[in-house]
N, C-alpha and C. Protein backbone atom coordinates (compact mmCIF):
# COMPACT_ATOMS: atom_id res chain seq x y z
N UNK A 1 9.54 -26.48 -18.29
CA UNK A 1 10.37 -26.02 -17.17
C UNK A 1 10.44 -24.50 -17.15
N UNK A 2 10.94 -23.50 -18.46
CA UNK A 2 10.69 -22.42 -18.29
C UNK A 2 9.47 -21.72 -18.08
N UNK A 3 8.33 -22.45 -18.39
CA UNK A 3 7.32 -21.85 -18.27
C UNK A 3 6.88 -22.00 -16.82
N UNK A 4 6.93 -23.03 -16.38
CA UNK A 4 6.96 -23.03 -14.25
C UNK A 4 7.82 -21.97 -13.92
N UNK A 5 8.92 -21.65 -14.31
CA UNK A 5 10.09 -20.72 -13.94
C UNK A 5 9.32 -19.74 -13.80
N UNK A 6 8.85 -19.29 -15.13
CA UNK A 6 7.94 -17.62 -15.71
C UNK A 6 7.28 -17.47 -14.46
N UNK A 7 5.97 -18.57 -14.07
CA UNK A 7 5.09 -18.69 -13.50
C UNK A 7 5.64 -18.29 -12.14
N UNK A 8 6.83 -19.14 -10.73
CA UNK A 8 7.19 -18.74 -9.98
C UNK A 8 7.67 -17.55 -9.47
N UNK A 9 8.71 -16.61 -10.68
CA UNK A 9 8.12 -15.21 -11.20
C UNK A 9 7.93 -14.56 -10.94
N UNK A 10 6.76 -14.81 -11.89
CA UNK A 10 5.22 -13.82 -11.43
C UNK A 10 4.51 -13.53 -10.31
N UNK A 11 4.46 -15.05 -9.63
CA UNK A 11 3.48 -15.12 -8.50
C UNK A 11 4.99 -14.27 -7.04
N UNK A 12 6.55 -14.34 -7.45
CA UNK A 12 6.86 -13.96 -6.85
C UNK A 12 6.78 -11.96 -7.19
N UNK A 13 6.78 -11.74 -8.04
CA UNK A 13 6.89 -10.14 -8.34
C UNK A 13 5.40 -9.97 -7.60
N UNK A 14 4.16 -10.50 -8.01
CA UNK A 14 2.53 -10.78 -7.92
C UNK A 14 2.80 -10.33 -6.17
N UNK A 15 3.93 -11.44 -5.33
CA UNK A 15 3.75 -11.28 -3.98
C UNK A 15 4.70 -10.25 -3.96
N UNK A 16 5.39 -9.32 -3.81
CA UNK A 16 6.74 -8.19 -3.95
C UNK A 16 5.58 -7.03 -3.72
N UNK A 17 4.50 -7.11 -4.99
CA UNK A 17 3.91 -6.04 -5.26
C UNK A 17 2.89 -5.80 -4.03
N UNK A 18 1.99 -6.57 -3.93
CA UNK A 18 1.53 -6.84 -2.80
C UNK A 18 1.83 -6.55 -1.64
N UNK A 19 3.13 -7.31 -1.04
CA UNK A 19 4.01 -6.59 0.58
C UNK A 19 4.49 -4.90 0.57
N UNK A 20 4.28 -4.87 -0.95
CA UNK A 20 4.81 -3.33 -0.91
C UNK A 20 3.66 -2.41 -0.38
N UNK A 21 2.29 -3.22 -1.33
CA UNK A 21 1.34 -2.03 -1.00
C UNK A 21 1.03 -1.82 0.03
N UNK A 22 0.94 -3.26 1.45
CA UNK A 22 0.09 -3.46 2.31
C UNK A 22 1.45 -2.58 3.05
N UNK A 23 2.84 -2.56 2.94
CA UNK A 23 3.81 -1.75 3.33
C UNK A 23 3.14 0.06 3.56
N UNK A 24 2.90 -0.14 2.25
CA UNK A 24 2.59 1.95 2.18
C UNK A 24 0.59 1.86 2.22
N UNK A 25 0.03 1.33 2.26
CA UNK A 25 -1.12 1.62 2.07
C UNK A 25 -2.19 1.36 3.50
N UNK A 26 -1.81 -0.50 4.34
CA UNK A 26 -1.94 -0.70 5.72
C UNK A 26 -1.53 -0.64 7.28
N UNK A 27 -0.22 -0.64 6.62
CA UNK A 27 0.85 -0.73 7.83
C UNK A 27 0.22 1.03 8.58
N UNK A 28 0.68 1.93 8.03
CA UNK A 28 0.45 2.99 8.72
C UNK A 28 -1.13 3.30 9.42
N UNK A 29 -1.90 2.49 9.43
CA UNK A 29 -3.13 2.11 9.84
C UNK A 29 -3.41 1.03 10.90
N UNK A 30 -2.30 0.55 11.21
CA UNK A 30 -2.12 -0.69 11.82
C UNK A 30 -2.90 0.04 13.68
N UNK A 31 -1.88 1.21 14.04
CA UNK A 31 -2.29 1.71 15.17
C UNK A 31 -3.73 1.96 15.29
N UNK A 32 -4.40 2.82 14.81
CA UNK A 32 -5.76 3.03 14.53
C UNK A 32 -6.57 1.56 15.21
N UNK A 33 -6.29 0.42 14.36
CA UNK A 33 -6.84 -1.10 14.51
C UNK A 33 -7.02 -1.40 15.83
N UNK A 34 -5.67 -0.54 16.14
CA UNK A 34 -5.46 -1.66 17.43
C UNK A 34 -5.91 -1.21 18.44
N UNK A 35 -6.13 0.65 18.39
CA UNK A 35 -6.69 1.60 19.33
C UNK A 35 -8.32 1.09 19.20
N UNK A 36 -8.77 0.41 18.33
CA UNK A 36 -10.24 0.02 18.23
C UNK A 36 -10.19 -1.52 18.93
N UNK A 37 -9.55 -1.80 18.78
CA UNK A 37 -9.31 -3.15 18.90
C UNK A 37 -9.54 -3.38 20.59
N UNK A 38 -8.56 -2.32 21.15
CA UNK A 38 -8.40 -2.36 22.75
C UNK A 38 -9.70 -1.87 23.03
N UNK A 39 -10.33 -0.67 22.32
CA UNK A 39 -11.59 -0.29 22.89
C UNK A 39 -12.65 -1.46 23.32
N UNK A 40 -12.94 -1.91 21.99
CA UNK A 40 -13.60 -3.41 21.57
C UNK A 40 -13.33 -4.59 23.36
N UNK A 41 -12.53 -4.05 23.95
CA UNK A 41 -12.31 -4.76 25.23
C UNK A 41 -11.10 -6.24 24.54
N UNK A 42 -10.65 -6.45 23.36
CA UNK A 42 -9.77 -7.12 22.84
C UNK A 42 -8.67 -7.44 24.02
N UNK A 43 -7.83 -8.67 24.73
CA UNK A 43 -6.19 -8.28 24.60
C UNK A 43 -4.90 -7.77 23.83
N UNK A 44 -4.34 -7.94 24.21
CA UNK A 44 -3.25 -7.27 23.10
C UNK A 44 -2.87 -8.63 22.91
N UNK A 45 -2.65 -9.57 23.15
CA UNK A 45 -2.35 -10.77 22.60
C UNK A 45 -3.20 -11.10 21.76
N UNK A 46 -4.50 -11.52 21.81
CA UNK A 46 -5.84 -11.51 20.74
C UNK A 46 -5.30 -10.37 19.77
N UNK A 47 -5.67 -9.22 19.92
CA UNK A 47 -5.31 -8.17 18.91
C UNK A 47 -3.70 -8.68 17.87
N UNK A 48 -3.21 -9.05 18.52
CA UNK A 48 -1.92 -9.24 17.70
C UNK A 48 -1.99 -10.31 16.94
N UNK A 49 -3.07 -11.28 17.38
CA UNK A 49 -3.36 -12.58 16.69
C UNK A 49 -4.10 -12.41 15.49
N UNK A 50 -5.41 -11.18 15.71
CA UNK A 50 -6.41 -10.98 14.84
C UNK A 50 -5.45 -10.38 13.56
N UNK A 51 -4.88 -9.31 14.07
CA UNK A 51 -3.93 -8.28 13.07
C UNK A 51 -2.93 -8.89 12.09
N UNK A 52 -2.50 -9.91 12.59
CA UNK A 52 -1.53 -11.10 12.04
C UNK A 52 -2.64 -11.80 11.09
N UNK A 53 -3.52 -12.33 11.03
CA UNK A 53 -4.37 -13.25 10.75
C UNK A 53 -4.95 -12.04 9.27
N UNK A 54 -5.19 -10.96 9.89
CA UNK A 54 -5.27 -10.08 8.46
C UNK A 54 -4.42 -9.57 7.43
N UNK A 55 -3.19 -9.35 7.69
CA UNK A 55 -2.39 -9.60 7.11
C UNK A 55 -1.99 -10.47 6.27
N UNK A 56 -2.04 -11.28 6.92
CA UNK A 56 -1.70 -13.00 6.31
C UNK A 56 -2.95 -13.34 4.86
N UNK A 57 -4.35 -12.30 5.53
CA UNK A 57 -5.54 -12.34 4.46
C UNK A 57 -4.78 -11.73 2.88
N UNK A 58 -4.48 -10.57 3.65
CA UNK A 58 -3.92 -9.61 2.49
C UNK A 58 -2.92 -10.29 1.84
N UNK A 59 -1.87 -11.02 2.49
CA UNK A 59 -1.01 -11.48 1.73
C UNK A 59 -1.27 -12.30 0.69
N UNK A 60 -2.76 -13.36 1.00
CA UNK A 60 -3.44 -14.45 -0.29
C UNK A 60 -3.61 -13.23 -1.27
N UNK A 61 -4.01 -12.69 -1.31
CA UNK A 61 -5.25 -11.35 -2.42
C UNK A 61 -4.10 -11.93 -3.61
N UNK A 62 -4.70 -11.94 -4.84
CA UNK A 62 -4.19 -12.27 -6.02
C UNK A 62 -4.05 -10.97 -6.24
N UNK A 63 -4.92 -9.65 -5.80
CA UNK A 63 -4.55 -8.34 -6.88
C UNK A 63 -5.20 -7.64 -5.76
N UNK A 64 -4.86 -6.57 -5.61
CA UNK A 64 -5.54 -5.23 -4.55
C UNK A 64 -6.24 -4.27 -5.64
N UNK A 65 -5.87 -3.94 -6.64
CA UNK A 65 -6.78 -3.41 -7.65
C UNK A 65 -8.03 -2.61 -7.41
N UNK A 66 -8.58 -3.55 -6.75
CA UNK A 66 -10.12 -3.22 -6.41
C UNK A 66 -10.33 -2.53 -5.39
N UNK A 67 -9.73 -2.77 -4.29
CA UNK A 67 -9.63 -2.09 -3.19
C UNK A 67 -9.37 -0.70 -2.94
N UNK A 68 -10.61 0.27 -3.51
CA UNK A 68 -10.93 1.68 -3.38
C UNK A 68 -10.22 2.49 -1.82
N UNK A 69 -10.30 1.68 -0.20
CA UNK A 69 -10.27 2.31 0.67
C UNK A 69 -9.56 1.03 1.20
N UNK A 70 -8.35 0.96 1.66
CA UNK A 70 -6.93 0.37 2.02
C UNK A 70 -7.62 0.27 3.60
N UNK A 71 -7.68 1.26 4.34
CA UNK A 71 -8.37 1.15 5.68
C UNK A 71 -8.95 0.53 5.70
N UNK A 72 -10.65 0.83 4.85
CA UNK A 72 -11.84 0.45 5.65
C UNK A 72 -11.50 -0.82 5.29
N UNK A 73 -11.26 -1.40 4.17
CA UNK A 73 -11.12 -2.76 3.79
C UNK A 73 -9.80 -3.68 4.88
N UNK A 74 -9.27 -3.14 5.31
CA UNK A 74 -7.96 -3.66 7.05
C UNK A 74 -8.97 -3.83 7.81
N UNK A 75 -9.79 -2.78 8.10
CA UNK A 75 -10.91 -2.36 9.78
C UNK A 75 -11.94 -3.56 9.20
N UNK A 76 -12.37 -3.92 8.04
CA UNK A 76 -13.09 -4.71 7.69
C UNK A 76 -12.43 -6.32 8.01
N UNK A 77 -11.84 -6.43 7.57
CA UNK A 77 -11.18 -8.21 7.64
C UNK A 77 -10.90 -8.50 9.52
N UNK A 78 -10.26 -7.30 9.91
CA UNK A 78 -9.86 -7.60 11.87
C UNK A 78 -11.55 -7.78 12.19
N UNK A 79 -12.29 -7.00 12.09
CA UNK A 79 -13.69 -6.80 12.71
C UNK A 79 -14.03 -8.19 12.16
N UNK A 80 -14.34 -8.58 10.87
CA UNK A 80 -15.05 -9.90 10.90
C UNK A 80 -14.33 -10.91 11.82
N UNK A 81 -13.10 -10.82 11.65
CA UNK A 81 -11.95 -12.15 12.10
C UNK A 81 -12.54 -11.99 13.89
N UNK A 82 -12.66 -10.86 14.31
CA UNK A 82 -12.93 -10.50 15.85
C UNK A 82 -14.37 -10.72 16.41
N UNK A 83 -15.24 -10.70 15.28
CA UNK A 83 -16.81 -11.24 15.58
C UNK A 83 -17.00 -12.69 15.13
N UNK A 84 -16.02 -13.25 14.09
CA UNK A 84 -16.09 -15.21 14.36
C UNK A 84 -15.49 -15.64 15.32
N UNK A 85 -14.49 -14.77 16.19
CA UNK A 85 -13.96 -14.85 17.51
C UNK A 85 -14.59 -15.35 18.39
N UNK A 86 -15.54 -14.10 18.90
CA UNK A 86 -16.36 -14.22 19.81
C UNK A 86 -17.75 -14.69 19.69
N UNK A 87 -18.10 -15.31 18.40
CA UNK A 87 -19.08 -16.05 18.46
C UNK A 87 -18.88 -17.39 18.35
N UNK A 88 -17.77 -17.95 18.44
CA UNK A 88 -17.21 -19.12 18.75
C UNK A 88 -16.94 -19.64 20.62
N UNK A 89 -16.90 -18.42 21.11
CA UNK A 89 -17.15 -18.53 22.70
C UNK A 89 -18.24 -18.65 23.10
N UNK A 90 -18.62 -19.66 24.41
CA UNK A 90 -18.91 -19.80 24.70
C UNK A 90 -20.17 -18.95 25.52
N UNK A 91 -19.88 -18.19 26.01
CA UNK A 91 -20.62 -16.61 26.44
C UNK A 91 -20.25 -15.33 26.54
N UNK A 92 -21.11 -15.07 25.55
CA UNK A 92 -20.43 -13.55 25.10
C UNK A 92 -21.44 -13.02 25.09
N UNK A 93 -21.98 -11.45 25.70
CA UNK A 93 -23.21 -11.33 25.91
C UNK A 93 -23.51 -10.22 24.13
N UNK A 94 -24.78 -10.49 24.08
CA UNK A 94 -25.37 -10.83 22.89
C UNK A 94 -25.19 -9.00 22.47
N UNK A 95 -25.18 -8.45 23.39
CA UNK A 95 -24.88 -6.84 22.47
C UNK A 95 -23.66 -6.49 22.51
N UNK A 96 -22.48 -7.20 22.92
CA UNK A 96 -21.15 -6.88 22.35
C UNK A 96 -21.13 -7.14 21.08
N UNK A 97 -21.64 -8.20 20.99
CA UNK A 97 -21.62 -8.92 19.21
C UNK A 97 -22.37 -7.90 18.07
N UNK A 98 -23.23 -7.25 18.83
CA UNK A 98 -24.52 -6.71 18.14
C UNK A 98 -23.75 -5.29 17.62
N UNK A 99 -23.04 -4.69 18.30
CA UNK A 99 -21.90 -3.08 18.71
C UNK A 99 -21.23 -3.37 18.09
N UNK A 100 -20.07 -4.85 18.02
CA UNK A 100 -19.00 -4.85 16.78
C UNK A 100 -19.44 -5.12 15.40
N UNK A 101 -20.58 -5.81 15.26
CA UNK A 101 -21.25 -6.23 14.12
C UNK A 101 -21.67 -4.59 13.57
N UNK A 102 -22.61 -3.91 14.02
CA UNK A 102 -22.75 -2.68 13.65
C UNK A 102 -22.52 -1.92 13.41
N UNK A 103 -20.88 -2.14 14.00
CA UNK A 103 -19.54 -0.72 13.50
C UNK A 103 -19.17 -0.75 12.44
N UNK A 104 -19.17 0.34 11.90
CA UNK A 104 -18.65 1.20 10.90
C UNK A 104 -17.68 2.06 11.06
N UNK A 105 -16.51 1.88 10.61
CA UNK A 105 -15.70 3.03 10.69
C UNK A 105 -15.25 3.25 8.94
N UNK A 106 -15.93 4.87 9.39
CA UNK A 106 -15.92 5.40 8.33
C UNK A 106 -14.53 5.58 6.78
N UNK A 107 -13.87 6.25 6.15
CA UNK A 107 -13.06 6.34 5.74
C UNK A 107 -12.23 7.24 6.46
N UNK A 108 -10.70 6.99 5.87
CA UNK A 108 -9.70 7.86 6.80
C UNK A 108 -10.32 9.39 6.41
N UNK A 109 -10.05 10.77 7.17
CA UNK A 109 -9.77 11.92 6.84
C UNK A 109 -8.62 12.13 6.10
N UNK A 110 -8.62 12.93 5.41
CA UNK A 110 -7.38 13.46 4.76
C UNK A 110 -5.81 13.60 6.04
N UNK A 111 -6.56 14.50 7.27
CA UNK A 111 -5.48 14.59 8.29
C UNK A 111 -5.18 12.79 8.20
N UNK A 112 -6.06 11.80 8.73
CA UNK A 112 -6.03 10.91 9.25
C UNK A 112 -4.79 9.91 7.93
N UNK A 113 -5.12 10.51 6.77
CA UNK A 113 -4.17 9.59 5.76
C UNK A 113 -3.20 9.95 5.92
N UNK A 114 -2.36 11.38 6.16
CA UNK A 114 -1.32 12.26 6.52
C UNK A 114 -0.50 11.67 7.63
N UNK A 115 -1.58 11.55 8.66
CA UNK A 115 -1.36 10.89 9.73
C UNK A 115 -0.56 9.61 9.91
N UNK A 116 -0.93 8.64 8.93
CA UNK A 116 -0.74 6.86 8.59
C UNK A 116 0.67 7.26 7.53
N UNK A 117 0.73 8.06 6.93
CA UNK A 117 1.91 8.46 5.95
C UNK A 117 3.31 8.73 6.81
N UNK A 118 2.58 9.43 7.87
CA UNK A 118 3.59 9.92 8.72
C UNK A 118 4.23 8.95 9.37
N UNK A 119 3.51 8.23 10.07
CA UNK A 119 3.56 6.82 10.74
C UNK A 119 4.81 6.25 10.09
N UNK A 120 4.62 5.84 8.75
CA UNK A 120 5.20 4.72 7.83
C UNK A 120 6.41 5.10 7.76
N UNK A 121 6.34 6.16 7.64
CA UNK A 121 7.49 6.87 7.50
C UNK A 121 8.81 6.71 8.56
N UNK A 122 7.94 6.46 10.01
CA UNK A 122 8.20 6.63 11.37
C UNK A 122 9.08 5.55 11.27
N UNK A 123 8.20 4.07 10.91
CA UNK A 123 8.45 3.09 11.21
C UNK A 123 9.36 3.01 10.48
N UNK A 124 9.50 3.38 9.06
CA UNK A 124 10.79 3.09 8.39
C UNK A 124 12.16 3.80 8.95
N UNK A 125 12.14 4.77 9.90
CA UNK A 125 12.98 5.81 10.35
C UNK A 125 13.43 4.47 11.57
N UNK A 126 12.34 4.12 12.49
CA UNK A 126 12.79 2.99 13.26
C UNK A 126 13.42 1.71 13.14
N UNK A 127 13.13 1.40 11.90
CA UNK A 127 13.59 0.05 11.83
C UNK A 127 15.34 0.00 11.07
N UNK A 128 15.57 1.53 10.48
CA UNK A 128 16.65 2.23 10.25
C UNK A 128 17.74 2.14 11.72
N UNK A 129 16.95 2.12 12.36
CA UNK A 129 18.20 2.28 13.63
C UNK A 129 18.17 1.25 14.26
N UNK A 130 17.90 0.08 13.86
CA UNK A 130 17.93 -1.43 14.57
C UNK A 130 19.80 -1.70 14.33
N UNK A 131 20.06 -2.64 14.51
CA UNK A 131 21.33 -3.32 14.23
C UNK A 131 21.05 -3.75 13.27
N UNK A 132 22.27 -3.36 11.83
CA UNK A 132 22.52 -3.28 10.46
C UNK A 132 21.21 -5.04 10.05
N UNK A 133 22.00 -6.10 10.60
CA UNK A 133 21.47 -7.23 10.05
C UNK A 133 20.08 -7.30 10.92
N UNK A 134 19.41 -7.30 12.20
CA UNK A 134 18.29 -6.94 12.43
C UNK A 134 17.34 -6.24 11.58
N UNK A 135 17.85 -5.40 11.73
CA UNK A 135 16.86 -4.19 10.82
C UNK A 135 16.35 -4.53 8.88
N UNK A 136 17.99 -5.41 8.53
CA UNK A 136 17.36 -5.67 7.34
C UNK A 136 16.41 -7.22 7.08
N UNK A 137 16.73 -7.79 8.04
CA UNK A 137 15.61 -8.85 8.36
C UNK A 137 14.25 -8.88 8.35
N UNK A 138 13.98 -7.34 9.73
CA UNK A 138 12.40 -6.86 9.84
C UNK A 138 12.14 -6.11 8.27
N UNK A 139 13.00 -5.36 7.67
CA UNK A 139 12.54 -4.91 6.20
C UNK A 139 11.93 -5.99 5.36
N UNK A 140 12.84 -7.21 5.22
CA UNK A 140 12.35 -7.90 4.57
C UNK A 140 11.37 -8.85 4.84
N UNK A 141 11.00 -8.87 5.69
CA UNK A 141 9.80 -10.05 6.60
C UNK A 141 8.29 -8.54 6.60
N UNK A 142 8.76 -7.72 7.24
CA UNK A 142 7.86 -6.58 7.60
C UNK A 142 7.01 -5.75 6.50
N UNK A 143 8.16 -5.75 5.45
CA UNK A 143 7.47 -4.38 4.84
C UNK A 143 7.71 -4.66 2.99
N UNK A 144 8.96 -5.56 2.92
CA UNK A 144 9.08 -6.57 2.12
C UNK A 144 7.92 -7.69 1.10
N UNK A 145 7.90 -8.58 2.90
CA UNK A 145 6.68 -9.48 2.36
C UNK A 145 7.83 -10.73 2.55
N UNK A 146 9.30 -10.82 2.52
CA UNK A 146 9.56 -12.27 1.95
C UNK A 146 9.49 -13.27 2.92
N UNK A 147 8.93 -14.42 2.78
CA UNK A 147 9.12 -15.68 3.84
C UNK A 147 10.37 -15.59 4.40
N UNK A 148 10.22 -15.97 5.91
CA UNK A 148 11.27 -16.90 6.83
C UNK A 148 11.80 -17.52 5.59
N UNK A 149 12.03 -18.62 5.27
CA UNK A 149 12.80 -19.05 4.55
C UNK A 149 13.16 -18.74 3.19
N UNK A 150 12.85 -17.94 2.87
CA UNK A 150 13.58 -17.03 1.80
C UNK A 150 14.60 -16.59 2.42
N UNK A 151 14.39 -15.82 3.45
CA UNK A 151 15.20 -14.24 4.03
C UNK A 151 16.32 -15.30 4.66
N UNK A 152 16.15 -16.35 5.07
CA UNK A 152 17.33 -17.33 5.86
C UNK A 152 18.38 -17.65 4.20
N UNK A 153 17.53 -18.08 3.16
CA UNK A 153 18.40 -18.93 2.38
C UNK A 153 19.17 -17.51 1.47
N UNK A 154 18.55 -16.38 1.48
CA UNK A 154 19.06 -15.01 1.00
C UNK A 154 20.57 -15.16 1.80
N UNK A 155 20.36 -15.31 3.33
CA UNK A 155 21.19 -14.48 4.03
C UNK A 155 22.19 -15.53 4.52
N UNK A 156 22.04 -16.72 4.39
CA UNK A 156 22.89 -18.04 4.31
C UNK A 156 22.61 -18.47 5.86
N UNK A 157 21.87 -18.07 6.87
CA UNK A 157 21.43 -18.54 7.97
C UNK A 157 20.41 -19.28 8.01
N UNK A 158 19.87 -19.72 9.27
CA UNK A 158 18.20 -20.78 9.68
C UNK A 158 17.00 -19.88 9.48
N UNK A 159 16.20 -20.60 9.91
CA UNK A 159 14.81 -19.95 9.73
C UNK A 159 14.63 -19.58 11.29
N UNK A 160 15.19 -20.47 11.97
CA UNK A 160 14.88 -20.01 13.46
C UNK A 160 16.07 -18.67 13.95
N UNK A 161 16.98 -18.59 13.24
CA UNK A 161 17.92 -17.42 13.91
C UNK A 161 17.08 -16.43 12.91
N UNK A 162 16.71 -16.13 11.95
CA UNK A 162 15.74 -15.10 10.90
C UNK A 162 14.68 -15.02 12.09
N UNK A 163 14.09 -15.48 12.45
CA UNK A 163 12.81 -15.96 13.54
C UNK A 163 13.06 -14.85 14.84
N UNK A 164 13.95 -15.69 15.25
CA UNK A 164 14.68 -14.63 16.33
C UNK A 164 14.78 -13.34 16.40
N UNK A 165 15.53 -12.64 15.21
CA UNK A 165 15.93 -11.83 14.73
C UNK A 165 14.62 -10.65 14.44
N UNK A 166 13.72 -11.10 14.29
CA UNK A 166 12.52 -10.76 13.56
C UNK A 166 11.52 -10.18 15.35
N UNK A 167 11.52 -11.27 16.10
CA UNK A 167 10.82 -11.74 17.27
C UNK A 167 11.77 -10.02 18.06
N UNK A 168 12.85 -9.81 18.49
CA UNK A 168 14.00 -9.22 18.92
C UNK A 168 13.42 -7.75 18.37
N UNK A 169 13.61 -7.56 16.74
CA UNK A 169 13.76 -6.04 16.06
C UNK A 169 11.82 -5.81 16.65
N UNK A 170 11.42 -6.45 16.21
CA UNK A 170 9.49 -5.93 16.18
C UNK A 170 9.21 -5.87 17.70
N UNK A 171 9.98 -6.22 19.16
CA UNK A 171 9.68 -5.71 20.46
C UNK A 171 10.49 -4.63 20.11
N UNK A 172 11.73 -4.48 19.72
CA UNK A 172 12.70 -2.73 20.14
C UNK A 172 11.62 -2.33 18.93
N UNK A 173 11.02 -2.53 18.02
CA UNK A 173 10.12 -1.25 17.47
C UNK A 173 9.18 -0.76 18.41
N UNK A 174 8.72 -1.89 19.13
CA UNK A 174 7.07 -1.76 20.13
C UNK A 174 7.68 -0.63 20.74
N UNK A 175 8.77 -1.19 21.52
CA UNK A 175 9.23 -0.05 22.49
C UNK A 175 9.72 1.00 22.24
N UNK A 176 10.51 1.17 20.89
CA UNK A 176 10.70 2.88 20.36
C UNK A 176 9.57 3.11 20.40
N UNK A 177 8.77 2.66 19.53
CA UNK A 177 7.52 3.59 19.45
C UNK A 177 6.57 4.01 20.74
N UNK A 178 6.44 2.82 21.69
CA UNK A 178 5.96 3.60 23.21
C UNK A 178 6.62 4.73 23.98
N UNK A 179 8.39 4.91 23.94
CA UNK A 179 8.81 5.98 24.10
C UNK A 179 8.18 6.84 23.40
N UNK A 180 8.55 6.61 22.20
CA UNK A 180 8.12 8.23 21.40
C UNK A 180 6.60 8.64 21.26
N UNK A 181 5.69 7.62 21.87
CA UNK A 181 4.27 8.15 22.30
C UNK A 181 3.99 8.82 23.39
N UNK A 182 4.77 8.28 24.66
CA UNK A 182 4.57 9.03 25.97
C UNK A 182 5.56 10.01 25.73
N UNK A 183 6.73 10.10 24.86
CA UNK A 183 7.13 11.29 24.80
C UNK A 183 6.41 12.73 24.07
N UNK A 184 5.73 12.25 23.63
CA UNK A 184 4.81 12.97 22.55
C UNK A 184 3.70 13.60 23.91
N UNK A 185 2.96 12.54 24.05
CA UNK A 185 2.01 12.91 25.11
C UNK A 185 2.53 13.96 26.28
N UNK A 186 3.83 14.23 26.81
CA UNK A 186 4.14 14.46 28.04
C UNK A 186 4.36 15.90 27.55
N UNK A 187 4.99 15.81 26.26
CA UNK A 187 5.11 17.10 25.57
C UNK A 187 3.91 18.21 25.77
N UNK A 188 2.44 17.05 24.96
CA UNK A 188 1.32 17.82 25.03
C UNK A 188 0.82 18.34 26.27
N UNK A 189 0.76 17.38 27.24
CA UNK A 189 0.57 17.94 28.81
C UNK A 189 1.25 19.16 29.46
N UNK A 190 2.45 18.92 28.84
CA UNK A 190 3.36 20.10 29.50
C UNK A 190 3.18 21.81 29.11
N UNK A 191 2.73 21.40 27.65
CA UNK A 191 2.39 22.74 27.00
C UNK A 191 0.98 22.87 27.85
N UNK A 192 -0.18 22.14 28.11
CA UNK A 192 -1.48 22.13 28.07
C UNK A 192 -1.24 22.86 29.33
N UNK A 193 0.09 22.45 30.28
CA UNK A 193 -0.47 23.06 31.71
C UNK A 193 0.16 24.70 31.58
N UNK A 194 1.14 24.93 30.79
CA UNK A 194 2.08 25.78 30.52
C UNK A 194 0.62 27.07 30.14
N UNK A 195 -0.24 26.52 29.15
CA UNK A 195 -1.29 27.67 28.62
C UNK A 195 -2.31 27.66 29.39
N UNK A 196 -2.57 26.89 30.82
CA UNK A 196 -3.51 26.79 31.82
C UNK A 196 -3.01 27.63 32.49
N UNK A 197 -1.42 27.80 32.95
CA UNK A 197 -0.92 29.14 33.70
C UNK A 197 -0.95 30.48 33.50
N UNK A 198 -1.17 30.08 31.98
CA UNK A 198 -0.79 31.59 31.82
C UNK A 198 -2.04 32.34 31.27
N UNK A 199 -3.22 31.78 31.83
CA UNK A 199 -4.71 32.33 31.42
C UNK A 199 -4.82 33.64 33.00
């Protein structure tokens, strides 16, 4: 009996360690994916399916250890998951397959890791300003790692109000973060026309 105990554990610290890394090491990479993803002619519903589906990869991994480049190895698992996609359809013309099969995306830049750091950072700043029990829900489902039904039997509620809760905080993130992109962008425009005037 104690030794199953040990074992449950492990494989739970084993998964802790894990949600942490894919926390600080993928998550801030997540955008990047998805900016390829849309290029790729993807939906955002597909994209959210593929991105989920890699995740969920990362979450099996017994050990990340090995995994030299956190990116390319993310851009790697969506891209395959997105070319058994579309070669499971019915007609898909034969050099889309040939273009995603062939891509390479290289390793991050240094800016570009800065970049994903910054991000994480972002997101943790966002999910900070959810409503107290929201916000610690998406921590622990999001960035955490713990099952729906952990985070329900933690918090003495269902799996479907955790569900909810989860479904609720990750749209008000979508949407902070689309504010604070077109706010970003409108910024850049405004300066861009500001130093077009004054040439």
């Amino acid at each position: 009996m104690e030794s199953g105990e040990a074992e449950q554990g492990g494989d739970a610290a084993r998964r802790r360690r894990i949600a942490l890394w894919v926390a600080r090491e993928i998550l801030p990479h997540e955008y990047r994916v998805r900016t390829w993803l849309r290029r790729a002619g993807t939906a955002p519903d597909d994209a959210d399916e593929l991105i989920q589906e890699a995740y969920c990869r990362l979450a099996m991994l017994e050990d990340v250890d090995h995994i030299d480049s956190p990116y390319a190895y993310f851009f790697s698992i969506v891209r395959n998951l997105l070319l058994r996609r579309l070669k499971r359809q019915s007609i898909v013309p034969l050099e889309t397959i040939a273009e995603i099969d062939s891509c390479y995306d290289d390793r991050p830049s240094p800016e570009q890791l800065a970049a994903g750091r910054l991000a994480y950072r972002k997101a943790l700043d966002l999910i900070a300003r959810l409503p107290e029990r929201c916000g610690r829900i998406v921590q622990l489902r999001k960035i955490e790692g713990w099952s729906q039904r952990r985070i329900a039997e933690h918090l003495g509620t269902t799996e479907k109000a955790v569900e909810k809760q989860i479904w609720l905080g990750v749209r008000s993130l979508r949407e902070q973060w689309s504010r604070a992109e077109q706010a970003a962008d409108d910024l850049m425009s405004a300066r861009e026309q500001r130093g077009g005037r004054g040439r």
